[in-house]
Structures are given as structure tokens and as C-alpha cells.
N, C-alpha and C. Protein backbone atom coordinates (compact mmCIF):
# COMPACT_ATOMS: atom_id res chain seq x y z
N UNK A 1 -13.05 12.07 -14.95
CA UNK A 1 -11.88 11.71 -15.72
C UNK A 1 -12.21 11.66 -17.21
N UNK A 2 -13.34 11.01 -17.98
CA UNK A 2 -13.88 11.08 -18.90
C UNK A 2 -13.87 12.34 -19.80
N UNK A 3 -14.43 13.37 -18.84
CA UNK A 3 -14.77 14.60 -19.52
C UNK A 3 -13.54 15.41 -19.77
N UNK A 4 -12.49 15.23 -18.89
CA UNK A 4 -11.51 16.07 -19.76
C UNK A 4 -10.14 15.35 -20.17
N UNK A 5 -10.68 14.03 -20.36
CA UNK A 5 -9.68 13.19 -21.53
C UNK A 5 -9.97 13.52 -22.98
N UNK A 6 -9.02 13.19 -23.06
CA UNK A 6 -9.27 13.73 -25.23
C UNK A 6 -9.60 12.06 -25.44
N UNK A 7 -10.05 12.25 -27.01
CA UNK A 7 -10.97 10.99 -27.25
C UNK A 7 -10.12 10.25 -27.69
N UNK A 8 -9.72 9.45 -27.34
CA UNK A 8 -8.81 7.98 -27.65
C UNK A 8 -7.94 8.06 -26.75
N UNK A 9 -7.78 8.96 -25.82
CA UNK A 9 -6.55 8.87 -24.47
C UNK A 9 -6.83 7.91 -23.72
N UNK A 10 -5.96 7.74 -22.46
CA UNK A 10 -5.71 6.34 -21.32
C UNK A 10 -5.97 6.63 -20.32
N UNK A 11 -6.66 5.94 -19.47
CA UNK A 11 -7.14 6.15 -18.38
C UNK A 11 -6.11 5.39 -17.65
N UNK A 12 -5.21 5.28 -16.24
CA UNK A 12 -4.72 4.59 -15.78
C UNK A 12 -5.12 4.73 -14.61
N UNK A 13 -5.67 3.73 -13.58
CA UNK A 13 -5.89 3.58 -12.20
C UNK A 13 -5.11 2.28 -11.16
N UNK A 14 -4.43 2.63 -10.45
CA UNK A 14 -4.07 1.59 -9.21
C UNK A 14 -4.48 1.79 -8.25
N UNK A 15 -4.75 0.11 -7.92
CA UNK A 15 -5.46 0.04 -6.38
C UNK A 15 -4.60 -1.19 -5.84
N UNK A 16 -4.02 -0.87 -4.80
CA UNK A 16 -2.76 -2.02 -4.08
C UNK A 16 -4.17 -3.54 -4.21
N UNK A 17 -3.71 -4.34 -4.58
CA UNK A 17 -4.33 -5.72 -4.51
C UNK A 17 -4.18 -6.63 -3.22
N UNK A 18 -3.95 -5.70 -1.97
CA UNK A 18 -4.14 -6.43 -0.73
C UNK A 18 -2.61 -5.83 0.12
N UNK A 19 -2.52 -6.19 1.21
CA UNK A 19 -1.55 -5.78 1.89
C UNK A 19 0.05 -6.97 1.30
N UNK A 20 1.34 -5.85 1.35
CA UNK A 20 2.08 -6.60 1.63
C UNK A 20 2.71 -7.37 2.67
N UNK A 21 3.24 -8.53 2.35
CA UNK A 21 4.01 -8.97 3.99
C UNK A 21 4.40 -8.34 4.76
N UNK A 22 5.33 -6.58 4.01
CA UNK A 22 5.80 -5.70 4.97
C UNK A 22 4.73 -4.82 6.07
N UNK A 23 3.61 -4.80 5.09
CA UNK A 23 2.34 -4.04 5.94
C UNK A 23 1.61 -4.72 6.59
N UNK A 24 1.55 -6.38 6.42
CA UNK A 24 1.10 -7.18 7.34
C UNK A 24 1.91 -6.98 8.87
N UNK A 25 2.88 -6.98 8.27
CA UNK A 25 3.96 -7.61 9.63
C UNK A 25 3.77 -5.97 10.61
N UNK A 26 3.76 -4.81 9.70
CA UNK A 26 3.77 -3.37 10.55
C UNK A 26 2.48 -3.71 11.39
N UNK A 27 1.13 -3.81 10.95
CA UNK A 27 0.19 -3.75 11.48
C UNK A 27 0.02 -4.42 12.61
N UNK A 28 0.62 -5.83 12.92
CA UNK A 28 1.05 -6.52 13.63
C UNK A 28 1.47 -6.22 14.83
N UNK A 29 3.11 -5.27 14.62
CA UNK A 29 3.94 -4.56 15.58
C UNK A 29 2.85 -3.77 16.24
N UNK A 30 2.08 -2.76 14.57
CA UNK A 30 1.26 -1.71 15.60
C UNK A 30 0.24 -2.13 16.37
N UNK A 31 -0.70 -3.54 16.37
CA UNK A 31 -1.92 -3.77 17.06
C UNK A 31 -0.96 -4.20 18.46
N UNK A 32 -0.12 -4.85 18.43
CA UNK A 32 0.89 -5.31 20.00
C UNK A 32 1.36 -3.88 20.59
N UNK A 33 1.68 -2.92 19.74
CA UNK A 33 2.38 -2.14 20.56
C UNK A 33 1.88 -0.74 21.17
N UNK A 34 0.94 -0.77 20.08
CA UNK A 34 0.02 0.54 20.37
C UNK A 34 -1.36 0.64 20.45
N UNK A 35 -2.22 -0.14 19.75
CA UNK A 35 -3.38 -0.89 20.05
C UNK A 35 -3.90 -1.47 18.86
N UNK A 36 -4.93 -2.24 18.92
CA UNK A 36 -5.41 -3.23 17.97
C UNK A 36 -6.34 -2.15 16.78
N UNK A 37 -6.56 -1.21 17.18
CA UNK A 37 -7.47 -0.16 16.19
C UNK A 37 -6.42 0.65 15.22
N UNK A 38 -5.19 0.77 15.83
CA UNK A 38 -4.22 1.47 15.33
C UNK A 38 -3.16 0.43 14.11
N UNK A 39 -3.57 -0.71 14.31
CA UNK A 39 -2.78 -1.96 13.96
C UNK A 39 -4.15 -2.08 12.28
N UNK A 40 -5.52 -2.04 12.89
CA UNK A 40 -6.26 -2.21 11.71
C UNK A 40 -6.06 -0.99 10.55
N UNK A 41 -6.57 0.41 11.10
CA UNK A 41 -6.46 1.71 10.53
C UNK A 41 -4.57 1.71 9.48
N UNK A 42 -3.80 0.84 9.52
CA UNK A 42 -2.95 1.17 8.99
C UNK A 42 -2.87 0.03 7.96
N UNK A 43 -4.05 -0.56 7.56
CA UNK A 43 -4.36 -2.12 6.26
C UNK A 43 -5.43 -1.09 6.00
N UNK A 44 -6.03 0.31 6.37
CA UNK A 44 -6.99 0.66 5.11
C UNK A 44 -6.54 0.78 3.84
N UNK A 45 -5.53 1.35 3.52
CA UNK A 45 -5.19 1.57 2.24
C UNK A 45 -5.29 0.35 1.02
N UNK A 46 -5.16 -0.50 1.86
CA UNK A 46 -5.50 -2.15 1.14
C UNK A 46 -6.75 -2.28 0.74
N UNK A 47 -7.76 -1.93 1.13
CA UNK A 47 -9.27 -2.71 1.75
C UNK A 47 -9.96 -2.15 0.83
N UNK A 48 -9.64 -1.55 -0.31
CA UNK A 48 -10.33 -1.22 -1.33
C UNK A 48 -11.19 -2.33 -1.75
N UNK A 49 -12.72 -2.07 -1.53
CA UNK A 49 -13.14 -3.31 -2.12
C UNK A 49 -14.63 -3.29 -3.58
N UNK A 50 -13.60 -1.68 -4.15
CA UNK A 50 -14.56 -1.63 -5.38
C UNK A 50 -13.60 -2.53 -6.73
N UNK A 51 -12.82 -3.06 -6.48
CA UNK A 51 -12.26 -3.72 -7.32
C UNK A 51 -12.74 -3.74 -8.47
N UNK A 52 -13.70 -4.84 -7.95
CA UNK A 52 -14.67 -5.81 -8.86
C UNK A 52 -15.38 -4.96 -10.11
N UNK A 53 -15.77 -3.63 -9.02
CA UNK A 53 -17.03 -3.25 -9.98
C UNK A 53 -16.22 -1.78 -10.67
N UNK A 54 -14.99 -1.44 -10.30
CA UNK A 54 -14.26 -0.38 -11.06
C UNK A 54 -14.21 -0.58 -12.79
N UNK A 55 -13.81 -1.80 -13.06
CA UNK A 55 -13.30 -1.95 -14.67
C UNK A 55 -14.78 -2.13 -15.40
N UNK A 56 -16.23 -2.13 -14.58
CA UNK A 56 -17.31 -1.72 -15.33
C UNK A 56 -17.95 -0.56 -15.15
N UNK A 57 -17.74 -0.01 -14.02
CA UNK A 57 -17.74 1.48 -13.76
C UNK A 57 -17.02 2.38 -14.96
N UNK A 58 -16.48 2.36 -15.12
CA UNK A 58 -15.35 2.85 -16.38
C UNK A 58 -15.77 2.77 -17.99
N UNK A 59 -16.48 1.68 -17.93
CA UNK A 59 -16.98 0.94 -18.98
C UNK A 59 -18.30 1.74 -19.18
N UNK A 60 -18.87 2.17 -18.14
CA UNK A 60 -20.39 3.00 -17.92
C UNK A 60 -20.37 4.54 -18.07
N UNK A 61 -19.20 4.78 -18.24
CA UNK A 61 -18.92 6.28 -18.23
C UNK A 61 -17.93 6.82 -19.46
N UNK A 62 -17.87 6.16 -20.11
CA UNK A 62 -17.66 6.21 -21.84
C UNK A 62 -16.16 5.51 -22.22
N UNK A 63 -15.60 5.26 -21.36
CA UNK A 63 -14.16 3.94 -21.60
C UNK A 63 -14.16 2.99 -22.21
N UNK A 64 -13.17 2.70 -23.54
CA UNK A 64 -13.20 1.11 -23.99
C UNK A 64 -12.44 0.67 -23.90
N UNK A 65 -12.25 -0.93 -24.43
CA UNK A 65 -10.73 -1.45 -23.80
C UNK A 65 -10.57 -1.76 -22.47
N UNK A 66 -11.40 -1.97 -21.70
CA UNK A 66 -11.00 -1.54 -20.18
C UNK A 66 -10.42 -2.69 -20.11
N UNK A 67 -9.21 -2.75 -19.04
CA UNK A 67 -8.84 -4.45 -18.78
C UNK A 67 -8.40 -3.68 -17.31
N UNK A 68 -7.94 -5.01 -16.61
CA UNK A 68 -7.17 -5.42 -15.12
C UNK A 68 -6.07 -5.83 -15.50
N UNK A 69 -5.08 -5.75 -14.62
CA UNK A 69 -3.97 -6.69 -14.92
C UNK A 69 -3.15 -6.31 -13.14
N UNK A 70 -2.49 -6.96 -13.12
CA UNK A 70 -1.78 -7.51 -11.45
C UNK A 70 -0.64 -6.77 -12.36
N UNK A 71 0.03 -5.49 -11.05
CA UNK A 71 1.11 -5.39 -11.57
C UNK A 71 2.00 -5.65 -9.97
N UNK A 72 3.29 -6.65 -10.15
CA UNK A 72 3.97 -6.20 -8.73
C UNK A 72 5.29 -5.32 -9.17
N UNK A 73 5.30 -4.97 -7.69
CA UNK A 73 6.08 -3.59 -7.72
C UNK A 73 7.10 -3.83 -6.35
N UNK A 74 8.70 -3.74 -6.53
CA UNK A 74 9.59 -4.47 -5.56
C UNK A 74 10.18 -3.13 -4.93
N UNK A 75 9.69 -2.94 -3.75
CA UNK A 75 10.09 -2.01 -3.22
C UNK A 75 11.50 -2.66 -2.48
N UNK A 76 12.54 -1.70 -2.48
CA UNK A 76 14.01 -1.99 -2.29
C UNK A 76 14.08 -0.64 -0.85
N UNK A 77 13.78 -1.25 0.28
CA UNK A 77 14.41 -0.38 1.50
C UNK A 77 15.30 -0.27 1.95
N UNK A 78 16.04 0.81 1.77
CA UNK A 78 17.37 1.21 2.04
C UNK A 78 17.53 1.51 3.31
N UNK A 79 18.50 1.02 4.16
CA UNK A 79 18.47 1.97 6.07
C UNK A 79 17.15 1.14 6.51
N UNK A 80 16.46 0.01 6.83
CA UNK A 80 15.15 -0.39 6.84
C UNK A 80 15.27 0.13 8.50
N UNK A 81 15.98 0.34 9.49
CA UNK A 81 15.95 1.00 10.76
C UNK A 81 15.41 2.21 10.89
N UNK A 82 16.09 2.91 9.72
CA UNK A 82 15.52 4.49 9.74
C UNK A 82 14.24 5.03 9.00
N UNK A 83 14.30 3.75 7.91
CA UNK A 83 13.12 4.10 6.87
C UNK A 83 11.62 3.65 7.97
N UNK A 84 12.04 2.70 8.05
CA UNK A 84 10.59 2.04 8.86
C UNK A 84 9.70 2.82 9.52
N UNK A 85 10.79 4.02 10.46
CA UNK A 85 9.99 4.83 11.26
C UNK A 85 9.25 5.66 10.08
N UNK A 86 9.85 6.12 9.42
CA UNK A 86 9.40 7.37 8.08
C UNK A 86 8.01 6.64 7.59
N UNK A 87 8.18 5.41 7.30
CA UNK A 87 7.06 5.09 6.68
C UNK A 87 5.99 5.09 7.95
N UNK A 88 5.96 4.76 8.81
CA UNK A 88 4.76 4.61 10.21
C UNK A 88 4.46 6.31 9.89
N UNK A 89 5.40 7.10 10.16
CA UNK A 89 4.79 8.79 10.39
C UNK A 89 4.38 9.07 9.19
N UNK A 90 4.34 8.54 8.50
CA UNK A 90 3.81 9.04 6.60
C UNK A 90 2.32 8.76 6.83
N UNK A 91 2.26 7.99 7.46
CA UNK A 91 0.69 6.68 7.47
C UNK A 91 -0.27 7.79 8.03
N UNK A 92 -1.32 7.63 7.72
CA UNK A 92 -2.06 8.27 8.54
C UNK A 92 -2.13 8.01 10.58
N UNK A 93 -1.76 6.56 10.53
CA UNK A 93 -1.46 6.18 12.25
C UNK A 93 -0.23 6.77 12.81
N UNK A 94 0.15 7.57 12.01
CA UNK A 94 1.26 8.24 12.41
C UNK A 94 1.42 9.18 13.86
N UNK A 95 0.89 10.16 13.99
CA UNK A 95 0.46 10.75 15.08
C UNK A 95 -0.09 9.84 16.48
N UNK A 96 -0.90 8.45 16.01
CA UNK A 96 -0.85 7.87 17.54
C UNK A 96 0.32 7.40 17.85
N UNK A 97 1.30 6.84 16.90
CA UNK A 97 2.37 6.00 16.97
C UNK A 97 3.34 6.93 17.82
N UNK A 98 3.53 8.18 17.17
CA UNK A 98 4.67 9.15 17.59
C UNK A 98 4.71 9.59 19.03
N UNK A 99 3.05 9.58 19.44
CA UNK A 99 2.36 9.41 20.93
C UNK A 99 3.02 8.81 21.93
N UNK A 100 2.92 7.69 21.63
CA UNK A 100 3.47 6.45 22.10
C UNK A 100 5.06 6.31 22.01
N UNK A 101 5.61 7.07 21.85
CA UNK A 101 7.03 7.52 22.45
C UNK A 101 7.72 6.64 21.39
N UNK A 102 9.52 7.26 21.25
CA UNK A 102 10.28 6.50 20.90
C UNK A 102 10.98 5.12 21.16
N UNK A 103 10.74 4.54 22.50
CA UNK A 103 10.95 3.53 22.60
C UNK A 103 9.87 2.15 22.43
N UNK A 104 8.30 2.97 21.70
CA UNK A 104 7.57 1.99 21.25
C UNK A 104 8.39 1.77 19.74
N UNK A 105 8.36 3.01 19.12
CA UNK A 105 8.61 2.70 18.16
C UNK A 105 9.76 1.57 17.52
N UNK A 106 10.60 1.68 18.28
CA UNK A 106 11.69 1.46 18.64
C UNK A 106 11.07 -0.56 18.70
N UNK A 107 10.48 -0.52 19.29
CA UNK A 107 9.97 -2.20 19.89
C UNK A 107 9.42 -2.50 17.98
N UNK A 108 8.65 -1.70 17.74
CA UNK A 108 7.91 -1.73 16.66
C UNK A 108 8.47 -1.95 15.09
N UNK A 109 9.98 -1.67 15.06
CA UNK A 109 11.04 -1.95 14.51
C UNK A 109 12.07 -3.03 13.92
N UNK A 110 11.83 -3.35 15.26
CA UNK A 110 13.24 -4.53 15.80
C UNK A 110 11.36 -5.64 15.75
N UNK A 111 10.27 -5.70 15.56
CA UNK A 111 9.38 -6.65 15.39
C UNK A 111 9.37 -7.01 13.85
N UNK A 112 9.26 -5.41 13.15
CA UNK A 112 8.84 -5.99 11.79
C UNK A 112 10.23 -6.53 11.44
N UNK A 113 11.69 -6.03 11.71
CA UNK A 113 12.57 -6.90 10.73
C UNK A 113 13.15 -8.01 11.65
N UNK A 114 12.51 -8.68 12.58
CA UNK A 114 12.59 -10.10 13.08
C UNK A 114 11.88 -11.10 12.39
N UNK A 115 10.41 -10.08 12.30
CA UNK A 115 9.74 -10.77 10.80
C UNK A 115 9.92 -11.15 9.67
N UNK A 116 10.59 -10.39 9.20
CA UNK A 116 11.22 -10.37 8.29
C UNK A 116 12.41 -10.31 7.53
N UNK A 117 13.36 -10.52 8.86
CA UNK A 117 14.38 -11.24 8.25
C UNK A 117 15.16 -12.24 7.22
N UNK A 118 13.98 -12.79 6.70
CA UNK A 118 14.20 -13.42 5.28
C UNK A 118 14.07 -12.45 3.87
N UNK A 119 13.97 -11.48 4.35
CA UNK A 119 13.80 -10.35 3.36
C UNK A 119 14.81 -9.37 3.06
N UNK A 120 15.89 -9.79 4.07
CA UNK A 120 17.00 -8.27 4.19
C UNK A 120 17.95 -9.15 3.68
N UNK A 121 18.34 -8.15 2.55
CA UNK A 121 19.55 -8.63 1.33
C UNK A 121 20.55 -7.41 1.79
N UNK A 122 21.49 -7.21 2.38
CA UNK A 122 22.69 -6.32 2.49
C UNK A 122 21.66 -5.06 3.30
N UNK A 123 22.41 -4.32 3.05
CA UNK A 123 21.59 -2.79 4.00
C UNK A 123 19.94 -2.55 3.05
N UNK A 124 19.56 -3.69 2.84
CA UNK A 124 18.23 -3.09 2.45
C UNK A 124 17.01 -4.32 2.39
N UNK A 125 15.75 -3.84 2.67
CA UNK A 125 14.70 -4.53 3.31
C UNK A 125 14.16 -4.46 1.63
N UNK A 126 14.06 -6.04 0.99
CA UNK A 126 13.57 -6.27 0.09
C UNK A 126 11.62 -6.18 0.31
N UNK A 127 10.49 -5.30 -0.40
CA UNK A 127 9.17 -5.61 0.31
C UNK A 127 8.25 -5.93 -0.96
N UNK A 128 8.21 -7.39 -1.71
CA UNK A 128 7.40 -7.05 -3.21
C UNK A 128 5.62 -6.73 -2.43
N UNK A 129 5.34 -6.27 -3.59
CA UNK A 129 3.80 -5.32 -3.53
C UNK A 129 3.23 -5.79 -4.61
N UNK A 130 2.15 -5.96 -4.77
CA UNK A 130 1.23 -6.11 -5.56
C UNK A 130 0.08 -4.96 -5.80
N UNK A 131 -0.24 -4.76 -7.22
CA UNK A 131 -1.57 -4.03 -7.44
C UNK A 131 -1.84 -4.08 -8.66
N UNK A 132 -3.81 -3.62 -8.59
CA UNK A 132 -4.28 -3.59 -9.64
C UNK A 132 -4.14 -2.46 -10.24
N UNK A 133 -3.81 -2.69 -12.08
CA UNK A 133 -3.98 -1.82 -13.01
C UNK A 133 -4.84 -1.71 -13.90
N UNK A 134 -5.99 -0.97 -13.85
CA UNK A 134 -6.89 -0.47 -14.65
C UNK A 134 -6.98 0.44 -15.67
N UNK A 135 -7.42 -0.16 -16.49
CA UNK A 135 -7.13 1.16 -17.86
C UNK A 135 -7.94 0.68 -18.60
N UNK A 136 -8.27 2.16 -19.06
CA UNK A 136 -9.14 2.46 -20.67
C UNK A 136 -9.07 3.31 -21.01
N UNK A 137 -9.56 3.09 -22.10
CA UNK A 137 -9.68 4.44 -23.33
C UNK A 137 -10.98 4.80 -23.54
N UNK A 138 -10.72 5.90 -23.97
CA UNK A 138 -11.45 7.22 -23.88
C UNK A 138 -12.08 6.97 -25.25
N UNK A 139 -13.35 7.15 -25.39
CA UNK A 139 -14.49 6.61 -26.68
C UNK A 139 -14.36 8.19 -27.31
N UNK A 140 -14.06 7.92 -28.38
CA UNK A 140 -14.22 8.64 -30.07
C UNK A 140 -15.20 9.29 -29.68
């Protein structure tokens, strides 16, 4: 990234800062409904755990300025019946899920927005997210 930034440009990096309630609660559905490996494999995207050492990594490879900062981000699900499935087949657990027939999915559904029923404002599944934002600049 360094080498073909121009010198004083921005580096911007996000890394989700942990699972949301909505991806808690999926993983959940998926370890009950399809198995407990399929339920973990869909919280990798979370489990980033260079956090710590990214904003000096950056710092080591000619970046100044580097900072962190928490940004959340309010995802607004529209149709949360129809979307829900879209998001499971997007996932990489997608293909075991689809396996496992439409009437898992189906179970897997009607779990996360029982869960989360304190979250559904009119036809749409409110899901806030959290993540880290990393940035620096590019040394003169």
C-alpha cells in the first residue's frame, strides 16, 4: 500500500470490531440448525485479531499520523425475511446452509428475528455494527 501511495496520501483500513448482535444471533440459528462448525465459520470475519499490532505495522512501513477510531455503522434491513436468507448465501457458510434444505433455512429465520425482535422498526431489521478505522499517511 505504501509503495504506490503518493507522499502525503491516506491510508484507510476497516476491520469489523467484533460480531454484531445480528451475527451473533445468525451463528446461533446456524450452530442449532446446521451444526456447531458451521455456526463458528460464520463469526470469522470478526476474529480479526491483528488489531492491536495493525496501527504499528503501518507505522513500520513508512505511515504517519496513524490513529484508530471505532466507527459504528447502522445497517437498516429492508424485507429482513428475504434479506436474511441473501445474507447466509453471501457468507462463505453459504453452500452448507443451502444443503440443508429450505425448510432449515426457513427455522433459521423465524430464530434470528425472534431474537431480535426488539430490533424490527416497520418492514425493516434495524442491525448497528461496529468497526475499526485505521489510517495514515503516507511519509514525504
Amino acid at each position: 500500500m505504501r509503495r504506490v501511495l503518493r507522499p502525503g496520501g491516506t491510508v484507510a483500513i476497516t476491520v469489523w470490531a467484533g460480531a454484531s448482535e445480528l451475527f451473533i444471533s445468525l451463528a446461533g440459528a446456524l450452530s442449532r440448525h446446521v451444526s456447531e462448525e458451521v455456526g463458528r465459520k460464520s463469526l470469522a470475519p470478526f476474529k480479526y485479531a491483528g488489531i492491536t499490532t495493525l496501527s504499528d505495522r503501518l507505522s513500520d512501513i513508512g505511515f504517519e499520523e496513524v490513529g484508530v477510531q471505532k466507527l459504528s455503522v447502522v445497517r437498516e434491513i429492508y424485507d429482513p425475511e428475504t434479506a436474511i436468507p441473501k445474507e447466509i448465501l453471501a457468507n462463505p457458510v453459504g453452500p452448507e446452509v443451502s444443503q440443508a434444505g429450505p425448510a432449515v433455512m426457513r427455522q433459521i429465520v423465524d430464530d434470528v428475528l425472534s431474537d431480535l425482535a426488539h430490533c424490527i422498526d416497520g418492514p425493516k431489521l434495524i442491525a448497528p455494527q461496529v468497526a475499526n478505522l485505521i489510517a495514515g499517511k503516507a511519509c514525504n
